[in-house]
PDB file of N, CA and C in Angstrom:
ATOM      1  N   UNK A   1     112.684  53.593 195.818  1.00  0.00           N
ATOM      2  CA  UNK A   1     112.792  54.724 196.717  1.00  0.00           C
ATOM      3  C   UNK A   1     114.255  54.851 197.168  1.00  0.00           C
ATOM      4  N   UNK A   2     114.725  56.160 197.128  1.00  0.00           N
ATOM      5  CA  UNK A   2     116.304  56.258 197.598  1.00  0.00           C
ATOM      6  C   UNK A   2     116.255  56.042 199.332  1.00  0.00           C
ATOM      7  N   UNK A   3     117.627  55.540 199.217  1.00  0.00           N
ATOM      8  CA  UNK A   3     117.964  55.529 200.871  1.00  0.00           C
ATOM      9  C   UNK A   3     117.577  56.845 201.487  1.00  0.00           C
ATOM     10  N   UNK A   4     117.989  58.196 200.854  1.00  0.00           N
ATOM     11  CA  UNK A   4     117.210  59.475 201.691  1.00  0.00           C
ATOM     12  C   UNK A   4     115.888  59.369 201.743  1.00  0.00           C
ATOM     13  N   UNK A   5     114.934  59.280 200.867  1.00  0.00           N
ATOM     14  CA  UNK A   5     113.882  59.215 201.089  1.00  0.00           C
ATOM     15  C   UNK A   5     113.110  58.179 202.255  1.00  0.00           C
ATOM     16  N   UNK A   6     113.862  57.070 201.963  1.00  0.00           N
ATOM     17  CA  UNK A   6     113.380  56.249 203.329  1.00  0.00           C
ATOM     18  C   UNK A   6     113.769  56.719 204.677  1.00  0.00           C
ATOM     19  N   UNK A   7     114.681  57.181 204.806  1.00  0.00           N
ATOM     20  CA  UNK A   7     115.054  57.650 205.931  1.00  0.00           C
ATOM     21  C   UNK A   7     114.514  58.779 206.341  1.00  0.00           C
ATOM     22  N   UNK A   8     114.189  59.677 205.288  1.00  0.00           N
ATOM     23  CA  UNK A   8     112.869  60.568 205.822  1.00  0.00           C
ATOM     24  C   UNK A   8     111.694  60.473 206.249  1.00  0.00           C
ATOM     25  N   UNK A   9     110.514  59.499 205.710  1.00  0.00           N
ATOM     26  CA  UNK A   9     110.100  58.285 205.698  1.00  0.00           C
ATOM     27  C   UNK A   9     109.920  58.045 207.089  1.00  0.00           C
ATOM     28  N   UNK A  10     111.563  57.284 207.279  1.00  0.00           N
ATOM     29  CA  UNK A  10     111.605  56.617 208.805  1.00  0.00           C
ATOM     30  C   UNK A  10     111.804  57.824 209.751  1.00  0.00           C
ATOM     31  N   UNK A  11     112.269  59.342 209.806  1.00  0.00           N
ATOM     32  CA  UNK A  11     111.830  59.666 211.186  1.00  0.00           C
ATOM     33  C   UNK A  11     110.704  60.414 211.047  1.00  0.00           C
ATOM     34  N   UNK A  12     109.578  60.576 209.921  1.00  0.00           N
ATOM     35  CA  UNK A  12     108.272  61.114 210.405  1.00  0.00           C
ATOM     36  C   UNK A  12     107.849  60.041 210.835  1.00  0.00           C
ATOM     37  N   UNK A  13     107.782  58.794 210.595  1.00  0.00           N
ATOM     38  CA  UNK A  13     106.867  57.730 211.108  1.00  0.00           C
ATOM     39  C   UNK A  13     107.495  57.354 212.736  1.00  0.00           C
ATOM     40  N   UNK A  14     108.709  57.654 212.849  1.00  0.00           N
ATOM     41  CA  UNK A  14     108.715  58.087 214.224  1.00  0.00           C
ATOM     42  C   UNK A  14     108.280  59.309 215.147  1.00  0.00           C
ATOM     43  N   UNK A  15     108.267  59.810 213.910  1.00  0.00           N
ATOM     44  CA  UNK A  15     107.801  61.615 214.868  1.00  0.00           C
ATOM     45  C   UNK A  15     106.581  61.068 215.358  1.00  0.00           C
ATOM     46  N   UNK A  16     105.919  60.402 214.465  1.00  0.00           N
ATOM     47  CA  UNK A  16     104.451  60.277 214.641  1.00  0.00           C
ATOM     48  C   UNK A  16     103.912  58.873 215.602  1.00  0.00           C
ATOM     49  N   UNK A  17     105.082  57.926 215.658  1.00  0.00           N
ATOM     50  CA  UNK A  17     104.936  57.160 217.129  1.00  0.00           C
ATOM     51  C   UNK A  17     105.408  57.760 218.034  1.00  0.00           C
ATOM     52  N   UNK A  18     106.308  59.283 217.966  1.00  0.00           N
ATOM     53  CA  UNK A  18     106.312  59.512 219.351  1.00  0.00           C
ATOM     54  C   UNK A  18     105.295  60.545 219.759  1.00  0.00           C
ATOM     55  N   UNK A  19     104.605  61.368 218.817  1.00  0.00           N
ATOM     56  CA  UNK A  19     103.447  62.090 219.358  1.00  0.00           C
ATOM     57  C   UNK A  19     102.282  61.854 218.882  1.00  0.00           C
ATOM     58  N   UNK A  20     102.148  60.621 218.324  1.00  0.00           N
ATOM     59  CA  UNK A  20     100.280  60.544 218.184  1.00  0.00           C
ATOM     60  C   UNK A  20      99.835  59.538 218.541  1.00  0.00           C
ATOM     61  N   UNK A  21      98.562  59.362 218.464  1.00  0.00           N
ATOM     62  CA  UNK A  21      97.916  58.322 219.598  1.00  0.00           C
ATOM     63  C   UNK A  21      97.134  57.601 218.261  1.00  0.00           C
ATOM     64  N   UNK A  22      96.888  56.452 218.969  1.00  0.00           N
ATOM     65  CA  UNK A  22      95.965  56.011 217.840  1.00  0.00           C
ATOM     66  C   UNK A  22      94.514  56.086 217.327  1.00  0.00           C
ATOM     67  N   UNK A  23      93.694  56.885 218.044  1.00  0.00           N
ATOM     68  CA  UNK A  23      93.154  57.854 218.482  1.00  0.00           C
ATOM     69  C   UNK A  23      92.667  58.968 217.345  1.00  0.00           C
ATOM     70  N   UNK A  24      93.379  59.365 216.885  1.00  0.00           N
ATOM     71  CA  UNK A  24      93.849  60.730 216.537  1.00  0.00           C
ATOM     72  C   UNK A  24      94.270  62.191 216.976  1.00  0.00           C
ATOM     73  N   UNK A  25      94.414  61.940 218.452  1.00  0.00           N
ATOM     74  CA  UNK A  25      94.627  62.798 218.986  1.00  0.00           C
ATOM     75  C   UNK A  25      96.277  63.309 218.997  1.00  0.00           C
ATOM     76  N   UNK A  26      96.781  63.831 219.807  1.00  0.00           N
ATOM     77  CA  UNK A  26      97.904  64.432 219.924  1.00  0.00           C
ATOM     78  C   UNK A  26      98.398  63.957 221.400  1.00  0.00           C
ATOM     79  N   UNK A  27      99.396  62.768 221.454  1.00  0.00           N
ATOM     80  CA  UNK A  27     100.423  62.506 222.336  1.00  0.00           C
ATOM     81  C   UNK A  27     101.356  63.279 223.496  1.00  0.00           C
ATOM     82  N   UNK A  28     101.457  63.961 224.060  1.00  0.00           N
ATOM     83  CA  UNK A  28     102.622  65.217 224.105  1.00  0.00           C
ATOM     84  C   UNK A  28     103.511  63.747 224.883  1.00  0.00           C
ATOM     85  N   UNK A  29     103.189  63.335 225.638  1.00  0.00           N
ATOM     86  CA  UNK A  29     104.035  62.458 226.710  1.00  0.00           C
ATOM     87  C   UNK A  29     104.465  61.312 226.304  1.00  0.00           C
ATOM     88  N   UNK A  30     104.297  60.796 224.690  1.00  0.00           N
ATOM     89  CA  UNK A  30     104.223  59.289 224.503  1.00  0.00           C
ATOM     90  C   UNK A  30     105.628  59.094 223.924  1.00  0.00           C
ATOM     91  N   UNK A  31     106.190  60.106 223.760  1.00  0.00           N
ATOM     92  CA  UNK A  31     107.954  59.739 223.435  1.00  0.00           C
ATOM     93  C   UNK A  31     108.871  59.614 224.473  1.00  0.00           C
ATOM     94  N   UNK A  32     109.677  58.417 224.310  1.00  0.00           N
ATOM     95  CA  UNK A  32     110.189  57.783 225.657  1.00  0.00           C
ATOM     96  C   UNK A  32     111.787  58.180 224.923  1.00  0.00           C
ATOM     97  N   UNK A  33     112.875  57.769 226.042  1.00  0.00           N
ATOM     98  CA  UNK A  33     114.026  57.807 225.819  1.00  0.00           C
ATOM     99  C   UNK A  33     114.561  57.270 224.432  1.00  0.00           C
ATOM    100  N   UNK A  34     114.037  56.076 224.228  1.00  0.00           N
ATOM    101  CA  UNK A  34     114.642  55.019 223.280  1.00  0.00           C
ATOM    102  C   UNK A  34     114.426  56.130 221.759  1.00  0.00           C
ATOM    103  N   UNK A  35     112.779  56.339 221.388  1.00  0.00           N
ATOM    104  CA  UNK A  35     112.471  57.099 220.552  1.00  0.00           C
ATOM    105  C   UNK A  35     113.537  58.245 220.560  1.00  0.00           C
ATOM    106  N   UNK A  36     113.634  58.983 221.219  1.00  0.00           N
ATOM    107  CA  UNK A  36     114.462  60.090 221.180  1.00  0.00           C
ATOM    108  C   UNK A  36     115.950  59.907 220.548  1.00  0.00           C
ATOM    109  N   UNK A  37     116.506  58.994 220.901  1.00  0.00           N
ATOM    110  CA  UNK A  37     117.660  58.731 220.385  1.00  0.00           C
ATOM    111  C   UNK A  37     117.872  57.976 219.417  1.00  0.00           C
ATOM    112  N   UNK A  38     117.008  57.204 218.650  1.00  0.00           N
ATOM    113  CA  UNK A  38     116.505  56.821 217.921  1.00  0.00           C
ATOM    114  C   UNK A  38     116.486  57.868 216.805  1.00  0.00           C
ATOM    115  N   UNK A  39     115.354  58.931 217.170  1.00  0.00           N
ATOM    116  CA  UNK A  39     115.362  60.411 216.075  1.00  0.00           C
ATOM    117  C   UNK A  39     116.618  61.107 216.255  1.00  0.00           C
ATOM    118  N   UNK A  40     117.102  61.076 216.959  1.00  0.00           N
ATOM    119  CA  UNK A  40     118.737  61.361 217.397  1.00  0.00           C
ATOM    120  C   UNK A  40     119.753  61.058 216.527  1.00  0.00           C
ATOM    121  N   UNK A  41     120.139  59.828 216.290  1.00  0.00           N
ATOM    122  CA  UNK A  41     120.608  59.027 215.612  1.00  0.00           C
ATOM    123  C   UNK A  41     120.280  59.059 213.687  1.00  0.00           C
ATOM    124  N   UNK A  42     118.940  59.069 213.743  1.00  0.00           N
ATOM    125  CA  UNK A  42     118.290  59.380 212.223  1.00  0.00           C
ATOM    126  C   UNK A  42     119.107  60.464 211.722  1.00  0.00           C
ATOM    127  N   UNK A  43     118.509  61.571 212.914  1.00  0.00           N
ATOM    128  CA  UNK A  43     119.350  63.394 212.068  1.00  0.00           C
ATOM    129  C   UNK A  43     120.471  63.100 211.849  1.00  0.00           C
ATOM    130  N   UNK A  44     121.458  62.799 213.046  1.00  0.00           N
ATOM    131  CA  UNK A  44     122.623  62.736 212.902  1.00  0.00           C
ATOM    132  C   UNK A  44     123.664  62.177 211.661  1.00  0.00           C
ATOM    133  N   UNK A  45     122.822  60.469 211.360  1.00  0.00           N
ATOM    134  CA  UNK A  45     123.560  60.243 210.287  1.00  0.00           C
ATOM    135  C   UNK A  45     123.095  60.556 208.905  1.00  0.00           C
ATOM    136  N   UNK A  46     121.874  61.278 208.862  1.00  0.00           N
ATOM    137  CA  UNK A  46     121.777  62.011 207.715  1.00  0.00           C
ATOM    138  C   UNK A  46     121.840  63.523 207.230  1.00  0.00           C
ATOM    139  N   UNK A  47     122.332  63.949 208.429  1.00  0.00           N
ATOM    140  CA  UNK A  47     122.552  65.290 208.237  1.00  0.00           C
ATOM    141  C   UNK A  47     121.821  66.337 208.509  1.00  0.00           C
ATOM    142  N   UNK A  48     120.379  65.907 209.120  1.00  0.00           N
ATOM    143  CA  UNK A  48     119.545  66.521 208.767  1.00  0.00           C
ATOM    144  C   UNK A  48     118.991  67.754 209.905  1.00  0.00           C
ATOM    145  N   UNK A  49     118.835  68.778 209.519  1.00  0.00           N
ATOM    146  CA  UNK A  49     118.513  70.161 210.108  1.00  0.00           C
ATOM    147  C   UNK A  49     117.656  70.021 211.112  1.00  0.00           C
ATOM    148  N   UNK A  50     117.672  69.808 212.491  1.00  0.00           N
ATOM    149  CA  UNK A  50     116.637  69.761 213.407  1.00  0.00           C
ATOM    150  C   UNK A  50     115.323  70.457 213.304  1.00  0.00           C
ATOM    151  N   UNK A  51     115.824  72.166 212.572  1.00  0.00           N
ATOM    152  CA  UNK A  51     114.913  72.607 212.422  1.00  0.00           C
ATOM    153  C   UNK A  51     113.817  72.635 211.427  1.00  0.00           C
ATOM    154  N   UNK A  52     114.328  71.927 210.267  1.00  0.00           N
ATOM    155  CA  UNK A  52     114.163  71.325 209.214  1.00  0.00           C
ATOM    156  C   UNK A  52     112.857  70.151 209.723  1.00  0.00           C
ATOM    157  N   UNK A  53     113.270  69.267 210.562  1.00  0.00           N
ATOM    158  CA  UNK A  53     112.472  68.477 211.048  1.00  0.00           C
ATOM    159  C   UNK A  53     111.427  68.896 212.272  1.00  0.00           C
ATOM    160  N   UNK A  54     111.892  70.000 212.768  1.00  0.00           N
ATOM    161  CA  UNK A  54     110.537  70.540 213.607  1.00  0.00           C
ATOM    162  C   UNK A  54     109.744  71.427 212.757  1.00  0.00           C
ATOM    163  N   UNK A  55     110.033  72.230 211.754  1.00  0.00           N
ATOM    164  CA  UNK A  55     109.248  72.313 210.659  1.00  0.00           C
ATOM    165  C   UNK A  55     108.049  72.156 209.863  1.00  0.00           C
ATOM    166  N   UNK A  56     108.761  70.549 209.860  1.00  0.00           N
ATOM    167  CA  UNK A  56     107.836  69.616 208.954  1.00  0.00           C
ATOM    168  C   UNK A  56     106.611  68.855 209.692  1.00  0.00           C
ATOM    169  N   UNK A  57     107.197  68.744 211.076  1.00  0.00           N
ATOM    170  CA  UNK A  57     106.392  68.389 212.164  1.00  0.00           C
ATOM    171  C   UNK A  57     105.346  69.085 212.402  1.00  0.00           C
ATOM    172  N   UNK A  58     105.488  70.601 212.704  1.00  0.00           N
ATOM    173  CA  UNK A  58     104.522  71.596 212.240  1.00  0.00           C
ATOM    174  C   UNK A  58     103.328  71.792 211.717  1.00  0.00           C
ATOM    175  N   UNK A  59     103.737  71.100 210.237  1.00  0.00           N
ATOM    176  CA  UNK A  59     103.293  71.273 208.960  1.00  0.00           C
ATOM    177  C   UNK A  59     102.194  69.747 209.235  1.00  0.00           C
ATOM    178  N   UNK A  60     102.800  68.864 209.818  1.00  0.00           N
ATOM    179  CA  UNK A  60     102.272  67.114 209.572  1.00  0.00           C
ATOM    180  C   UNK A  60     100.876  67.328 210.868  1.00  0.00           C
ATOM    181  N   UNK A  61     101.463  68.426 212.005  1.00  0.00           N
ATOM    182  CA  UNK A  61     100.695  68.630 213.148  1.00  0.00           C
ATOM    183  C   UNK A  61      99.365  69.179 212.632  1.00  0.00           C
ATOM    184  N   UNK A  62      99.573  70.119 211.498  1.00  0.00           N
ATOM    185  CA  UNK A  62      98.252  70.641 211.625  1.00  0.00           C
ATOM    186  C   UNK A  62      97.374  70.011 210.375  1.00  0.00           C
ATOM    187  N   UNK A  63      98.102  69.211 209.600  1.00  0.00           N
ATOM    188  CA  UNK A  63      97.364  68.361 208.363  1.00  0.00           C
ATOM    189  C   UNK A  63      96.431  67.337 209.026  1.00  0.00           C
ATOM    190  N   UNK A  64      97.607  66.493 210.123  1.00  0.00           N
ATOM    191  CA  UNK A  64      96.753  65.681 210.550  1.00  0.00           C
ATOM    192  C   UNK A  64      95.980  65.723 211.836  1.00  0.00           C
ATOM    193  N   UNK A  65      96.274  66.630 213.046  1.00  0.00           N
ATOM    194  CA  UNK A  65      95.556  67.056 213.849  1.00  0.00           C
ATOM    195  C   UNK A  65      95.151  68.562 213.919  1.00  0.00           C
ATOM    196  N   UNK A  66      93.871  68.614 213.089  1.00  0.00           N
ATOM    197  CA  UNK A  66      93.579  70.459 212.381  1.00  0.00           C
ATOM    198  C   UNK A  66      92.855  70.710 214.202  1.00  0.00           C
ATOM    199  N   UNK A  67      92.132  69.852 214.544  1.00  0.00           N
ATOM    200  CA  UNK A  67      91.787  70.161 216.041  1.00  0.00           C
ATOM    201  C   UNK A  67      92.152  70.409 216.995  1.00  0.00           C
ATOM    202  N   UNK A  68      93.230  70.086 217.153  1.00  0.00           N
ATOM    203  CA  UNK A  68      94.109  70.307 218.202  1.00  0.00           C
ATOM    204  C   UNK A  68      95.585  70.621 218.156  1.00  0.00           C
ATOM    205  N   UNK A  69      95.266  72.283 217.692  1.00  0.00           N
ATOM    206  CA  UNK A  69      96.137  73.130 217.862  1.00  0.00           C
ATOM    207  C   UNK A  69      96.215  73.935 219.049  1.00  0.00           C
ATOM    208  N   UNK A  70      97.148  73.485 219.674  1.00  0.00           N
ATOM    209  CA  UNK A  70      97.543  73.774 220.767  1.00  0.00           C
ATOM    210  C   UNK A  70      98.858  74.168 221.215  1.00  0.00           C
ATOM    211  N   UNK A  71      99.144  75.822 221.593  1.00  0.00           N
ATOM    212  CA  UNK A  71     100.507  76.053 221.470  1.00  0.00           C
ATOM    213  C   UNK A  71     101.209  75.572 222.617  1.00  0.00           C
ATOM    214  N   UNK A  72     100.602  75.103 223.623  1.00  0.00           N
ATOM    215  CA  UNK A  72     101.316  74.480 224.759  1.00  0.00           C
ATOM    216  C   UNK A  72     101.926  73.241 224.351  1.00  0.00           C
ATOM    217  N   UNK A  73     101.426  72.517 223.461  1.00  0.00           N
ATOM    218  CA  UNK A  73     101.532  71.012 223.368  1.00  0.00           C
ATOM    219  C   UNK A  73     103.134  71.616 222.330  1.00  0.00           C
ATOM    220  N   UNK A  74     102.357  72.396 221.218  1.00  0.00           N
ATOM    221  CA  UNK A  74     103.731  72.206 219.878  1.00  0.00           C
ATOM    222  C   UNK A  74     105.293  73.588 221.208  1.00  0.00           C
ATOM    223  N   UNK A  75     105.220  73.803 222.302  1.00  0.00           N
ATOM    224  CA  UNK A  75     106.032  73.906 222.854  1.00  0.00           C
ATOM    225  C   UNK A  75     106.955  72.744 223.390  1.00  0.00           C
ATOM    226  N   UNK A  76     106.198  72.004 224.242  1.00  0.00           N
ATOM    227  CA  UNK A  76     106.411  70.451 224.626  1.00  0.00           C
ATOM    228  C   UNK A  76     107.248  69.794 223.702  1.00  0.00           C
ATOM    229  N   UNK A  77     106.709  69.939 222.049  1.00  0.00           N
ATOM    230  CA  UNK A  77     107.672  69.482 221.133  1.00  0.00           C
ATOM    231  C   UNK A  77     108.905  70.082 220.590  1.00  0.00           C
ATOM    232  N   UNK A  78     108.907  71.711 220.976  1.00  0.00           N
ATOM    233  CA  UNK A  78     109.867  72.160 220.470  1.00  0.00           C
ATOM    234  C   UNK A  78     110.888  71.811 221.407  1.00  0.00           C
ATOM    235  N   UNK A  79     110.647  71.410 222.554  1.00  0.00           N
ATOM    236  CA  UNK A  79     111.291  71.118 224.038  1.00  0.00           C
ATOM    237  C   UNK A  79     111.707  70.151 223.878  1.00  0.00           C
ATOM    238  N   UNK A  80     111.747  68.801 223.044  1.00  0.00           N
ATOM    239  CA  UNK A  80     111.844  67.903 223.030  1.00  0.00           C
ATOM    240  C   UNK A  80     112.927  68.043 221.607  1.00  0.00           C
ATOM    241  N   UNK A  81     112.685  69.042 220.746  1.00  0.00           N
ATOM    242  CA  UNK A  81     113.997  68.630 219.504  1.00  0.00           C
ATOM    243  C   UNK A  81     115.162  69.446 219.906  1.00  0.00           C
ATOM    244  N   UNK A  82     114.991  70.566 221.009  1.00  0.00           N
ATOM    245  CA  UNK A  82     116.177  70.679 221.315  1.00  0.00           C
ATOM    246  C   UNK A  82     116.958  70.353 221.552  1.00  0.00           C
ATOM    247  N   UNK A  83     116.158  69.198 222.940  1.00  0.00           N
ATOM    248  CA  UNK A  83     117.138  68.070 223.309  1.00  0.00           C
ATOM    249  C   UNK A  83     117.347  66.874 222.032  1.00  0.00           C
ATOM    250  N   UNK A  84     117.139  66.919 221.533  1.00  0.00           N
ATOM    251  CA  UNK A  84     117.859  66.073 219.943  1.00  0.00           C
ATOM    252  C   UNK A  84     119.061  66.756 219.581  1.00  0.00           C
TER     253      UNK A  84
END
């Protein structure tokens, strides 16, 4: 696997410790500072399009939580990659 690919890799599997539960539900509150800069740090040294990654988040939101679509919550998240 290429270094990009892992690193893509590594910030959905953070997207997804910072908004999902184990559960299967949908997190809105479970991303803390550290996470954030953390996904911060990911984009940054790979270049990668914030929006690109709220996107895909999107896309991962409704594959894996088809129930809980909720436009308040995927606001919460768009609120959260800005500040990224």
């Amino acid at each position: 696997m290429s270094d990009h690919r892992e690193k893509r890799v590594e910030w959905k599997n953070l997207i997804t410790s910072c908004f999902g539960r184990e559960d299967g539900k949908f997190a809105r509150h479970n991303c803390d500072k550290k996470d954030a800069e953390r996904l911060r740090k990911i984009i940054a040294e790979n270049c990668i399009d914030v929006n690109l990654v709220l996107q895909e988040f999107r896309l991962f939101l409704e594959k894996e939580f088809p129930h809980n679509q909720n436009d308040d919550e995927m606001k919460l998240v768009e609120k959260f990659f800005k500040k990224v």
